[in-house]
C-alpha atoms as a PDB file:
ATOM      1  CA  UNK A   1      28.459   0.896  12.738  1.00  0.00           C
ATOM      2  CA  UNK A   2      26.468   1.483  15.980  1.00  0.00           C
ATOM      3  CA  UNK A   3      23.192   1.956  16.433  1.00  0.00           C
ATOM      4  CA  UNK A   4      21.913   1.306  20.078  1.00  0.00           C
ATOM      5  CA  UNK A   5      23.316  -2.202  20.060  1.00  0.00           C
ATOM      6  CA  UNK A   6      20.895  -3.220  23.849  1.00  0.00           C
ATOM      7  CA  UNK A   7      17.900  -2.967  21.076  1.00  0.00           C
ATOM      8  CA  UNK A   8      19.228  -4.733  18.573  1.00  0.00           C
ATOM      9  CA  UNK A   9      19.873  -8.519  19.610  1.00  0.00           C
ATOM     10  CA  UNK A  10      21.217 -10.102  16.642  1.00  0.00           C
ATOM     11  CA  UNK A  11      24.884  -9.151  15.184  1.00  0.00           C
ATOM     12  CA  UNK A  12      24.624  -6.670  11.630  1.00  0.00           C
ATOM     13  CA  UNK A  13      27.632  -8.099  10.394  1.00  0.00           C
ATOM     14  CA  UNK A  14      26.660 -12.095  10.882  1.00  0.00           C
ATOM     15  CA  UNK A  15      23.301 -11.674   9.340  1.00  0.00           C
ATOM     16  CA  UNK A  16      25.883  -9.921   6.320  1.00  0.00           C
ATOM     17  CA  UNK A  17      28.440 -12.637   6.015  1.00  0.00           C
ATOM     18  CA  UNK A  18      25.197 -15.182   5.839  1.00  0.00           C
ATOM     19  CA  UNK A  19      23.632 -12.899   3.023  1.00  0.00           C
ATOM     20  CA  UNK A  20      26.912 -13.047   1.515  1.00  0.00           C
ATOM     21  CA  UNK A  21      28.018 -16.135   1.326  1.00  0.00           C
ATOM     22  CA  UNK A  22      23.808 -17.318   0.537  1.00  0.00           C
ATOM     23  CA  UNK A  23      22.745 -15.210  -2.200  1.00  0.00           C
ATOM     24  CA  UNK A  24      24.274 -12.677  -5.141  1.00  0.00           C
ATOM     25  CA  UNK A  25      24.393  -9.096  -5.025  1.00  0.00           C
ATOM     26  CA  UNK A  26      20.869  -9.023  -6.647  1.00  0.00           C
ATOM     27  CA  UNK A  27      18.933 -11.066  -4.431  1.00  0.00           C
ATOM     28  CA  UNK A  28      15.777 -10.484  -2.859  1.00  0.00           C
ATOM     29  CA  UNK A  29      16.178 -11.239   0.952  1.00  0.00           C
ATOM     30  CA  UNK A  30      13.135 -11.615   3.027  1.00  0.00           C
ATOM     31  CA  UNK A  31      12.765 -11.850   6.874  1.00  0.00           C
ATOM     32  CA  UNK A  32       9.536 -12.896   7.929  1.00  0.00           C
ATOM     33  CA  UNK A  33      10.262 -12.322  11.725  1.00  0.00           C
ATOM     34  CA  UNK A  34      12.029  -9.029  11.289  1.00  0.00           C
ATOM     35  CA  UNK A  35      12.096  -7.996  14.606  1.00  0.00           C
ATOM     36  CA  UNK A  36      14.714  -5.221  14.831  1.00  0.00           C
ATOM     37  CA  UNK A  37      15.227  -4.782  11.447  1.00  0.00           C
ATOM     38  CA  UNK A  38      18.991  -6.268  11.330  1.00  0.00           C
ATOM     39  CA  UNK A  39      18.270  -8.396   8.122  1.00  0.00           C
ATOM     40  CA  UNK A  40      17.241  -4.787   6.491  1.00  0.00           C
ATOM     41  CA  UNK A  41      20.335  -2.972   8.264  1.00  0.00           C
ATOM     42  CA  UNK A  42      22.454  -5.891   6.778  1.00  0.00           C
ATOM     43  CA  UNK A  43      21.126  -5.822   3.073  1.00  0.00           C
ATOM     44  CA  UNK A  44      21.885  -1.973   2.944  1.00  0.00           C
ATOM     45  CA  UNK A  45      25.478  -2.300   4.405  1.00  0.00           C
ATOM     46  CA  UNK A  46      26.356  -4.854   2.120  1.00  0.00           C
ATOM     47  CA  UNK A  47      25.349  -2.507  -0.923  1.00  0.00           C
ATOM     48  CA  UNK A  48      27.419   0.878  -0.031  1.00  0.00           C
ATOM     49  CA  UNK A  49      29.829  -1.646   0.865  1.00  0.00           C
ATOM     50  CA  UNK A  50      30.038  -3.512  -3.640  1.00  0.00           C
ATOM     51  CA  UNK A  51      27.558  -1.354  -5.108  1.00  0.00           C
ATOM     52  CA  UNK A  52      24.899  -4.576  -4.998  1.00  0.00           C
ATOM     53  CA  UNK A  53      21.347  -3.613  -5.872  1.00  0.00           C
ATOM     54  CA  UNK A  54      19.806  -6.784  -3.325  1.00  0.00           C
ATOM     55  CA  UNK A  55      16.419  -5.652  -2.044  1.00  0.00           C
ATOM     56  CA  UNK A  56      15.205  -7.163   1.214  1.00  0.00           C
ATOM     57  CA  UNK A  57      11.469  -7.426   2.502  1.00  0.00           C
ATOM     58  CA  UNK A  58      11.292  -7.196   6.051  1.00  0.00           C
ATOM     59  CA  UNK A  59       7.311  -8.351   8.146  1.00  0.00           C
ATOM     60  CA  UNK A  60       7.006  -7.831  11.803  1.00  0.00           C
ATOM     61  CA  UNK A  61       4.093  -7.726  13.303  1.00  0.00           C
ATOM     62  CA  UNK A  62       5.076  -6.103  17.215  1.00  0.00           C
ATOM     63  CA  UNK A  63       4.847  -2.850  18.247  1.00  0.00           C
ATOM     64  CA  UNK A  64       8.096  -1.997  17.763  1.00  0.00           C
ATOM     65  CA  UNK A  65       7.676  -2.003  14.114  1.00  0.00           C
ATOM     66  CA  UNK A  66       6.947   1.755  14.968  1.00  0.00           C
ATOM     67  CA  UNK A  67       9.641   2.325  17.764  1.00  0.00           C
ATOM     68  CA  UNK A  68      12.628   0.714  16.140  1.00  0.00           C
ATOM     69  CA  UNK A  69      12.614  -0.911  13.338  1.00  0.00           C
ATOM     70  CA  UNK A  70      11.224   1.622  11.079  1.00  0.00           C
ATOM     71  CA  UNK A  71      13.275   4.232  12.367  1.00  0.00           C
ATOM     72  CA  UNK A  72      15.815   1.948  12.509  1.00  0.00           C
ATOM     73  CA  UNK A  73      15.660   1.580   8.707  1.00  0.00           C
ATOM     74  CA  UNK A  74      15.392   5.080   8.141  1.00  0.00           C
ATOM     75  CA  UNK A  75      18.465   5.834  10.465  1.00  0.00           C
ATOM     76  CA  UNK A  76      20.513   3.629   7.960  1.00  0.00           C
ATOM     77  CA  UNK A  77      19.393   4.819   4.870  1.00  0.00           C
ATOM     78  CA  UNK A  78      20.053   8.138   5.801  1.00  0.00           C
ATOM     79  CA  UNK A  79      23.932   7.995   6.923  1.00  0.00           C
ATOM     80  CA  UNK A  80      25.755   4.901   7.458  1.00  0.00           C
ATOM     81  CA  UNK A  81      27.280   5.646  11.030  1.00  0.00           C
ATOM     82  CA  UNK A  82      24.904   6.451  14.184  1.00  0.00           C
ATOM     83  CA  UNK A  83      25.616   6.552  17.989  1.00  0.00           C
ATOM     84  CA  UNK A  84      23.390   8.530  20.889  1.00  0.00           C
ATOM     85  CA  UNK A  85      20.761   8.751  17.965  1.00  0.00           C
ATOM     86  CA  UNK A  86      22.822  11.010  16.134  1.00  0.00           C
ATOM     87  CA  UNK A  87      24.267  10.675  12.383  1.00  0.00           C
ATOM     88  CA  UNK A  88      28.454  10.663  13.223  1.00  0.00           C
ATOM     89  CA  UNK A  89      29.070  11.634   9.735  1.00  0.00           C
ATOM     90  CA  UNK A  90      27.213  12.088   6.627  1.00  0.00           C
ATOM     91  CA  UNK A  91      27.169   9.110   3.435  1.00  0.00           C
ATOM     92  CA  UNK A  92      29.822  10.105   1.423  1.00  0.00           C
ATOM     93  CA  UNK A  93      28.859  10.339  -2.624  1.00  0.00           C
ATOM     94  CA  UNK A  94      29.682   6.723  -3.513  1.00  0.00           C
ATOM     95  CA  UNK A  95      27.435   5.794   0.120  1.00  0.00           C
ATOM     96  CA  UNK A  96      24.640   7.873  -1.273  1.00  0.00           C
ATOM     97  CA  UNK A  97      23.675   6.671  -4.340  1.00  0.00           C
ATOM     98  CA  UNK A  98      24.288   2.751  -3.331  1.00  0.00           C
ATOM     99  CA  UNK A  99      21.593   3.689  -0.600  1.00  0.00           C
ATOM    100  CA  UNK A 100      17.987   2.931  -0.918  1.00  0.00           C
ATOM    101  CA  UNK A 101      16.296   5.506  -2.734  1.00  0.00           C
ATOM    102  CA  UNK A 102      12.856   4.374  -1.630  1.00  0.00           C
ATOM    103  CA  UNK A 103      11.994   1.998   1.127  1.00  0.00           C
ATOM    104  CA  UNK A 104       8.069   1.283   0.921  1.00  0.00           C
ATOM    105  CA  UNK A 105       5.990   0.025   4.387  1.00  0.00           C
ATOM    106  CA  UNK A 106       2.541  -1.370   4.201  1.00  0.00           C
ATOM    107  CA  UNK A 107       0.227  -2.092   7.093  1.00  0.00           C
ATOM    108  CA  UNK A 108      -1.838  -4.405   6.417  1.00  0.00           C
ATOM    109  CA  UNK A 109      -5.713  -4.291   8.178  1.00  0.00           C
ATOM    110  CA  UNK A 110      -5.936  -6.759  10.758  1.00  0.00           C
ATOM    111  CA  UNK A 111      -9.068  -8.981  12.038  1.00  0.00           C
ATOM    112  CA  UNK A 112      -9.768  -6.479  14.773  1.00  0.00           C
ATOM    113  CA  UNK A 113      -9.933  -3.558  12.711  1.00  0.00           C
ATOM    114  CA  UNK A 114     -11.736  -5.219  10.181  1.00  0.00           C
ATOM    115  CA  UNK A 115     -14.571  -6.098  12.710  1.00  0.00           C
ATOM    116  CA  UNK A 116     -14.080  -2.526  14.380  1.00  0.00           C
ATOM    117  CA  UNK A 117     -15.229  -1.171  10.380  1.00  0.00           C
ATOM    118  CA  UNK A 118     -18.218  -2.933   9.814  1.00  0.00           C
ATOM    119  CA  UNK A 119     -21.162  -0.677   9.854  1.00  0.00           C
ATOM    120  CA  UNK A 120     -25.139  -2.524   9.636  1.00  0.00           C
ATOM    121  CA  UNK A 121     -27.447  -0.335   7.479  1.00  0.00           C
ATOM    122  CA  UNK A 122     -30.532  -2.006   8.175  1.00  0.00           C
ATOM    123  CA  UNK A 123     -34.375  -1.154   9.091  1.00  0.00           C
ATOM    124  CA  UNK A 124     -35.439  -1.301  12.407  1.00  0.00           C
ATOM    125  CA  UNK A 125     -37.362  -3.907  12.279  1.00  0.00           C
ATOM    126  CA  UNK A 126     -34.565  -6.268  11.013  1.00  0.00           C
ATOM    127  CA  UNK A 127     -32.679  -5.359  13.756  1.00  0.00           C
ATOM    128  CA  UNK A 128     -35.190  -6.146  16.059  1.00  0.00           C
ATOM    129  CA  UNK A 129     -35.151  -9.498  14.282  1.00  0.00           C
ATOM    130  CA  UNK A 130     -31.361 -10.184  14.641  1.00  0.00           C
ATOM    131  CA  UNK A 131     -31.762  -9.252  18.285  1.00  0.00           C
ATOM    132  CA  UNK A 132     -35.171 -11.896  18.701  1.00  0.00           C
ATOM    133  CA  UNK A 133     -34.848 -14.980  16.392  1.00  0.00           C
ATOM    134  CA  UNK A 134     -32.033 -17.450  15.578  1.00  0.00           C
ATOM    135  CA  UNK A 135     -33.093 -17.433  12.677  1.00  0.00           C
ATOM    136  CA  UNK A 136     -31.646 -14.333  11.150  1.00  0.00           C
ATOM    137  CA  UNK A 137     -27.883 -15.916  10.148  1.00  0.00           C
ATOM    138  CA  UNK A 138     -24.817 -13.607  10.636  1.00  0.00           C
ATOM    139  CA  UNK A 139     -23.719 -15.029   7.892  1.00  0.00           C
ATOM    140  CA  UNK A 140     -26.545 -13.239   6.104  1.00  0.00           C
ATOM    141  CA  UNK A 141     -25.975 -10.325   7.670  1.00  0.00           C
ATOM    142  CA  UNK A 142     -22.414  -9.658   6.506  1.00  0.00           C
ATOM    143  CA  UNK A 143     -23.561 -10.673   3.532  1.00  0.00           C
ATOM    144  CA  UNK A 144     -26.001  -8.105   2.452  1.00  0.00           C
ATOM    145  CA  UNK A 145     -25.937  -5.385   5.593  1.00  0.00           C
ATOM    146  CA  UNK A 146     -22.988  -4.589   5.591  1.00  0.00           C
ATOM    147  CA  UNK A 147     -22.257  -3.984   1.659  1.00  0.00           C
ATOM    148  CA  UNK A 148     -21.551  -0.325   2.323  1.00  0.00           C
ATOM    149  CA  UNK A 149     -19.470  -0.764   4.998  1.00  0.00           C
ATOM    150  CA  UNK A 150     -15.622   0.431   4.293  1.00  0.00           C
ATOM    151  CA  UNK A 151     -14.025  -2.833   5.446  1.00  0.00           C
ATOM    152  CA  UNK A 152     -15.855  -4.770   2.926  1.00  0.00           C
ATOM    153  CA  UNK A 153     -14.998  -2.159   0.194  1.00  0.00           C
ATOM    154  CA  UNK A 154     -17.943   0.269  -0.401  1.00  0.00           C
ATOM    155  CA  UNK A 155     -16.820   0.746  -4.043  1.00  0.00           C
ATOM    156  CA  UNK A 156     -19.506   3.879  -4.070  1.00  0.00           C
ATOM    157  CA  UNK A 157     -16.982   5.808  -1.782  1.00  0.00           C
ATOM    158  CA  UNK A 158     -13.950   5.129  -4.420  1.00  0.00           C
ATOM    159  CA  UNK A 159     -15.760   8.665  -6.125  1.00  0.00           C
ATOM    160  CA  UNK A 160     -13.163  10.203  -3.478  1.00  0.00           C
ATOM    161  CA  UNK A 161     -10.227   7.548  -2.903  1.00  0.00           C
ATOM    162  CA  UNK A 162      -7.905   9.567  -1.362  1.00  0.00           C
ATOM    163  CA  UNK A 163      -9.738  10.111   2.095  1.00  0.00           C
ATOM    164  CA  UNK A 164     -11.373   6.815   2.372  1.00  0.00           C
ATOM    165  CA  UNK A 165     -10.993   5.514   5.608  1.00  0.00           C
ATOM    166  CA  UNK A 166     -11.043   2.932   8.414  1.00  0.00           C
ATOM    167  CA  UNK A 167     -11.076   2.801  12.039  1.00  0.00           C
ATOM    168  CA  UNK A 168      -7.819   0.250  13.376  1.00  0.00           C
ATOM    169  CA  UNK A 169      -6.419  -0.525  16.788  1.00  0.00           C
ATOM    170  CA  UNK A 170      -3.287   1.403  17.578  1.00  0.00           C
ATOM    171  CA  UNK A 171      -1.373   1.845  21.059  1.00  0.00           C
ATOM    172  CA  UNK A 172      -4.848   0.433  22.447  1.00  0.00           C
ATOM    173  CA  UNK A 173      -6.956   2.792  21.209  1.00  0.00           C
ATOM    174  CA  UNK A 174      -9.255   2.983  17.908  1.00  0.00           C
ATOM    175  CA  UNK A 175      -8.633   5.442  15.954  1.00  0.00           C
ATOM    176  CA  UNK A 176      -9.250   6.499  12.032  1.00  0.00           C
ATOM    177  CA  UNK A 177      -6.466   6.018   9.428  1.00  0.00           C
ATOM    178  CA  UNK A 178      -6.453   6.850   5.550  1.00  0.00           C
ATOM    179  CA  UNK A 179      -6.041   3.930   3.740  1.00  0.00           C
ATOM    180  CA  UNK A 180      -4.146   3.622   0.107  1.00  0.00           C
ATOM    181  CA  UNK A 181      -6.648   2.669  -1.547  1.00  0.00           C
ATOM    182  CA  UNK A 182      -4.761   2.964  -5.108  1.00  0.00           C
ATOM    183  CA  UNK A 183      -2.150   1.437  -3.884  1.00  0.00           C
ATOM    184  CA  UNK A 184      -4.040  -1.713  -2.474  1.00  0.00           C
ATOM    185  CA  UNK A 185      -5.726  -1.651  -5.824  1.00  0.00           C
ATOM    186  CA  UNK A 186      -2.422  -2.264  -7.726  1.00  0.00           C
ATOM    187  CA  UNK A 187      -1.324  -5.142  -5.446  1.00  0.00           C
ATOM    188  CA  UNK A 188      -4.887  -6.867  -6.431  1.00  0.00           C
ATOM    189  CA  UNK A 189      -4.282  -5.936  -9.824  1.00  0.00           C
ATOM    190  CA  UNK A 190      -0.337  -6.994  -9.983  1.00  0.00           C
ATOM    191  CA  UNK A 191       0.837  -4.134 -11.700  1.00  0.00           C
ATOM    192  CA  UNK A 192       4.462  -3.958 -11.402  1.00  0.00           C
ATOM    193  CA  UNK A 193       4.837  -0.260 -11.527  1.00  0.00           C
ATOM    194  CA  UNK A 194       6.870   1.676 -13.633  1.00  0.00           C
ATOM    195  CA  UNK A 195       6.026   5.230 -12.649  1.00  0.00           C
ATOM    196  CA  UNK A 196       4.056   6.792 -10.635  1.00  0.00           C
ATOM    197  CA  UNK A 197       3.177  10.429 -11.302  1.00  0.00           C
ATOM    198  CA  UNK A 198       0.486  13.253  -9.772  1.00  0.00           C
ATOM    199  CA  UNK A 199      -0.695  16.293 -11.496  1.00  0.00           C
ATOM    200  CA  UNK A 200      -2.816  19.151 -10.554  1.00  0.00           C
ATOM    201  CA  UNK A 201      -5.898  21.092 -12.250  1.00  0.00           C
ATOM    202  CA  UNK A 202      -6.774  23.495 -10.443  1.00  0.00           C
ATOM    203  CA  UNK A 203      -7.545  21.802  -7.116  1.00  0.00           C
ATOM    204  CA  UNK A 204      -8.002  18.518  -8.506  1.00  0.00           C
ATOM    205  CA  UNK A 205      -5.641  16.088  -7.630  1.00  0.00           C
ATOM    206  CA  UNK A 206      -4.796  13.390 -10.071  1.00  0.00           C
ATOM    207  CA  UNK A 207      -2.699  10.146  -9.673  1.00  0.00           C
ATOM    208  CA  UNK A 208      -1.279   8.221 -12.329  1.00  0.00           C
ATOM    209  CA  UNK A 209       0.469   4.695 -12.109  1.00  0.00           C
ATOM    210  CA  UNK A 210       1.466   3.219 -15.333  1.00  0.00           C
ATOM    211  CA  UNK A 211       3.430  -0.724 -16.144  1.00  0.00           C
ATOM    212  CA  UNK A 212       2.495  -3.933 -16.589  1.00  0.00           C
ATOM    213  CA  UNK A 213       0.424  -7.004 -14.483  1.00  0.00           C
ATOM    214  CA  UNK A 214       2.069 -10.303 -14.292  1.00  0.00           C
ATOM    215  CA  UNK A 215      -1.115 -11.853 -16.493  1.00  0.00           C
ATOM    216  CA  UNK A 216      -0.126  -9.542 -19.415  1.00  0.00           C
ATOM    217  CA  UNK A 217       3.491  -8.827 -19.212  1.00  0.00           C
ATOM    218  CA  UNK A 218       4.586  -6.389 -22.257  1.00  0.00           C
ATOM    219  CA  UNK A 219       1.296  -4.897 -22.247  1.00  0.00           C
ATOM    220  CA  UNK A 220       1.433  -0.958 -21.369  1.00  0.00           C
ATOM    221  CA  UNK A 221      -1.414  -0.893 -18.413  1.00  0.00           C
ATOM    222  CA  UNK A 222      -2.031   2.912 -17.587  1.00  0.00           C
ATOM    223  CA  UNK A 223      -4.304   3.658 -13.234  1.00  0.00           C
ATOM    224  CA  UNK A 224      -5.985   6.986 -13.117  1.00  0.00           C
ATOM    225  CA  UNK A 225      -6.960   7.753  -9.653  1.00  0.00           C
ATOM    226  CA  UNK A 226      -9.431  11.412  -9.331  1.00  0.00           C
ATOM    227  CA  UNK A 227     -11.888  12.347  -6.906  1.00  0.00           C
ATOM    228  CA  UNK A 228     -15.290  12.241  -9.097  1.00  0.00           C
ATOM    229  CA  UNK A 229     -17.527  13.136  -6.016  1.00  0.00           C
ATOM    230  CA  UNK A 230     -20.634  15.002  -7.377  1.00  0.00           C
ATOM    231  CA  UNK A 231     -18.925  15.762 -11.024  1.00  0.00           C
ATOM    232  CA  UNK A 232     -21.272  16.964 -13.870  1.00  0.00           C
ATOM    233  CA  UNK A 233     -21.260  16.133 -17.348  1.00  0.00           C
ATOM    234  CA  UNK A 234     -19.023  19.165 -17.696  1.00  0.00           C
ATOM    235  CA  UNK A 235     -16.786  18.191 -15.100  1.00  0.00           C
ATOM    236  CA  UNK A 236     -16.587  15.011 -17.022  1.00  0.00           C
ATOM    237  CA  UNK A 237     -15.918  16.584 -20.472  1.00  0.00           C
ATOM    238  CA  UNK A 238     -13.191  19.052 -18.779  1.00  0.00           C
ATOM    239  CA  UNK A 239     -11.587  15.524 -17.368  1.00  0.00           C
ATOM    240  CA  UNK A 240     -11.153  14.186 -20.532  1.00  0.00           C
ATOM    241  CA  UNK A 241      -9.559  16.837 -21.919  1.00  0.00           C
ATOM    242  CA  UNK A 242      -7.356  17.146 -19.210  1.00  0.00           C
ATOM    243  CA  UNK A 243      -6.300  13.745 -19.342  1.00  0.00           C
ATOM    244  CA  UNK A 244      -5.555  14.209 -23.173  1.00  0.00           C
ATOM    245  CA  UNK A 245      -3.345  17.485 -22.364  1.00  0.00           C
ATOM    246  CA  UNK A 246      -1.050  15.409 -19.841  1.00  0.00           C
ATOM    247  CA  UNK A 247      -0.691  12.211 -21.996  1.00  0.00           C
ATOM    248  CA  UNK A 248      -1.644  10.497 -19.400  1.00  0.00           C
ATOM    249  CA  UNK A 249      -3.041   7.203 -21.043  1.00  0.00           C
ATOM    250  CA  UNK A 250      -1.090   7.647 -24.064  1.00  0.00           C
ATOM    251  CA  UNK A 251       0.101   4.676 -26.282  1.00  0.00           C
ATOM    252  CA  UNK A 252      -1.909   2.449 -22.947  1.00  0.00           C
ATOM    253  CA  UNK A 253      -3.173  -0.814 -24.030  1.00  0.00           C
ATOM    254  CA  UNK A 254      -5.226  -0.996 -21.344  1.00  0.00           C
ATOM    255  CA  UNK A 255      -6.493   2.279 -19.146  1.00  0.00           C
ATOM    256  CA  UNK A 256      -8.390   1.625 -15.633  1.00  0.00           C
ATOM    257  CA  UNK A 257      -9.919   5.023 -14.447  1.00  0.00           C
ATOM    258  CA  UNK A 258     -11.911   5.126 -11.207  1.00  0.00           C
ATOM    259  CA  UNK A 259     -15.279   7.321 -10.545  1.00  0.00           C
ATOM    260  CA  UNK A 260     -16.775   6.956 -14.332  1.00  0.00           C
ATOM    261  CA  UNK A 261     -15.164   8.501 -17.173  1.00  0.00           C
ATOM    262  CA  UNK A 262     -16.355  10.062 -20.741  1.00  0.00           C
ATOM    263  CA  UNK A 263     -12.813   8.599 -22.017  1.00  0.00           C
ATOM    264  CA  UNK A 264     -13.163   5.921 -25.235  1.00  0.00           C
ATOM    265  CA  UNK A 265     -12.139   2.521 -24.120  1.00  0.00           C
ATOM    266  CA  UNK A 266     -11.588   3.154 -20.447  1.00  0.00           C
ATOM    267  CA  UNK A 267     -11.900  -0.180 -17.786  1.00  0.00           C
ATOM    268  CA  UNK A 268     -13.781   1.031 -14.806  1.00  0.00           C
ATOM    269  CA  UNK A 269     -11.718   0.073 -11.496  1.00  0.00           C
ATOM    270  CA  UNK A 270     -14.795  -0.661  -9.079  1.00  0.00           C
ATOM    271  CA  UNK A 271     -16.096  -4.006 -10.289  1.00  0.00           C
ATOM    272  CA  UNK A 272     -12.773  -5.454 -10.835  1.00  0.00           C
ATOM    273  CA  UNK A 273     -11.491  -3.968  -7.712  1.00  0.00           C
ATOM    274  CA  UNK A 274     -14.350  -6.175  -6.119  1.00  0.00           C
ATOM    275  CA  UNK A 275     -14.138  -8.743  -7.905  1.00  0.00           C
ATOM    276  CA  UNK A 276     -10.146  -9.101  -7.061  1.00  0.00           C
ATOM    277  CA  UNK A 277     -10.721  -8.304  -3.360  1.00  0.00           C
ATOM    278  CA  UNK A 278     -13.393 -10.634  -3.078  1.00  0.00           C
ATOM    279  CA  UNK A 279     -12.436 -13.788  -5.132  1.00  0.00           C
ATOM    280  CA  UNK A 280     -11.574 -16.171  -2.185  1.00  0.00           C
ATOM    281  CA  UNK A 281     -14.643 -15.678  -0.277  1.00  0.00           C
ATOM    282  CA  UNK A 282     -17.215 -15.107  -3.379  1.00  0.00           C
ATOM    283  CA  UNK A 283     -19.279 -18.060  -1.907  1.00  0.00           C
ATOM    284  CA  UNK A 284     -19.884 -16.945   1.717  1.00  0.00           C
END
């Protein structure tokens, strides 16, 4: 295969005889300097090639995680043979299904755009004293003024997790970008997800992640994501019967639900998702 070999510095088909010959065709391969994405490229080849189900995770941190290896990635799992960035032929069947069917990125929030976030709601007058006295410790300050501030997780915005967002650094500019909040909330959680479903009533979006945490493994765990924003106690009624209708929590040992709920013997998601985010730097 060739894919713009001047981008790509390290041989495919080396970084697939060491796989080989270093792991079986179930292994998890991880690059943690994945540059180009050849350890990726590699771990795909080698499953159209025996019908392997290896997985690889792939962390880069340069820019051209947008400008090559990403599309890079999705090049590959597309059709196996590229040149001119053009597909030369499509996968044949067998090709297909040994391809990935899903190949998930995450971005993670860096230090800048964490700093970029925080918003101070304060009175004026202890603003004035940050500005005048020493005495008034930062440490203070991100303590308790910035508690509604998205980068430190203003749990009173998860009413309407689908649009909560941050401001990050990209192509050196600041900009605004939706973050997954359910989806960060299942990586604090370790819920190894079994399915992930949405469904609609009427306008209002629901999404549903159901499996089991590494703490409790063989116990059902059922996520229920909704936007709550401004719901009445009929809103809240015509929820739970909704919920009921879909199955959604059915035969669940354990149901989070985010935004309140009128639904026996639901976990609420905000103080745990606080909790979880929080653990390491409960003290500062």
């Amino acid at each position: 295969m060739k894919i713009q070999d001047n981008l790509y510095p390290k041989s495919v088909y080396t970084v697939q005889d060491s796989i080989r010959l270093v792991s079986e065709n179930d292994s998890l391969t991880m690059d943690y300097f994945a540059g180009s994405g050849t350890t990726g490229h590699a771990v795909i080849n080698l499953n159209r090639e025996d019908g392997g189900e290896r997985k690889f995770i792939l962390v880069e941190m340069g820019e051209y995680f947008d400008t090559v290896l990403l599309p890079r990635i999705k090049k590959v799992t597309f059709s196996p043979e590229w040149k001119d960035g053009k597909p030369q032929r499509e996968a044949t069947q067998e090709e297909a299904e040994r391809s990935p069917r899903i190949v998930k990125y995450i971005r993670l929030e860096s230090y800048e755009d964490a700093l970029d976030s925080i918003e101070f709601d304060s009175a004026a007058g202890q603003m004035r004293l940050a500005e005048e006295s020493d005495e008034y410790l930062i440490k203070y300050m991100l303590r308790w003024e910035t508690k509604a501030s998205e980068t430190l997780l203003n749990t009173a915005k998860l009413t309407r997790p689908f649009a909560y967002r941050l401001r990050v650094h990209a192509n050196g500019e600041k900009r605004e970008r939706t973050v997954d909040v359910p989806e960060t909330f299942n990586y604090l959680l370790g819920l190894h997800v079994r399915r992930r479903q949405t469904y609609d009533d009427n306008g209002r979006r629901y999404l549903v992640y159901r499996g089991e945490t590494r703490a409790e493994p063989g116990r059902e765990v059922a996520v229920v994501w909704r936007e709550t924003e401004g719901w009445s106690e009929g809103d809240f009624d015509r929820d739970r019967r909704f919920v009921a209708a879909r199955g959604m929590t059915w035969d669940a040992d354990t149901v989070y639900m985010n935004g309140g709920s009128s639904i026996p013997n639901t976990k609420a998601i905000e103080p745990l998702f606080e909790a979880r985010m929080f653990a390491a730097v409960s003290a500062v």
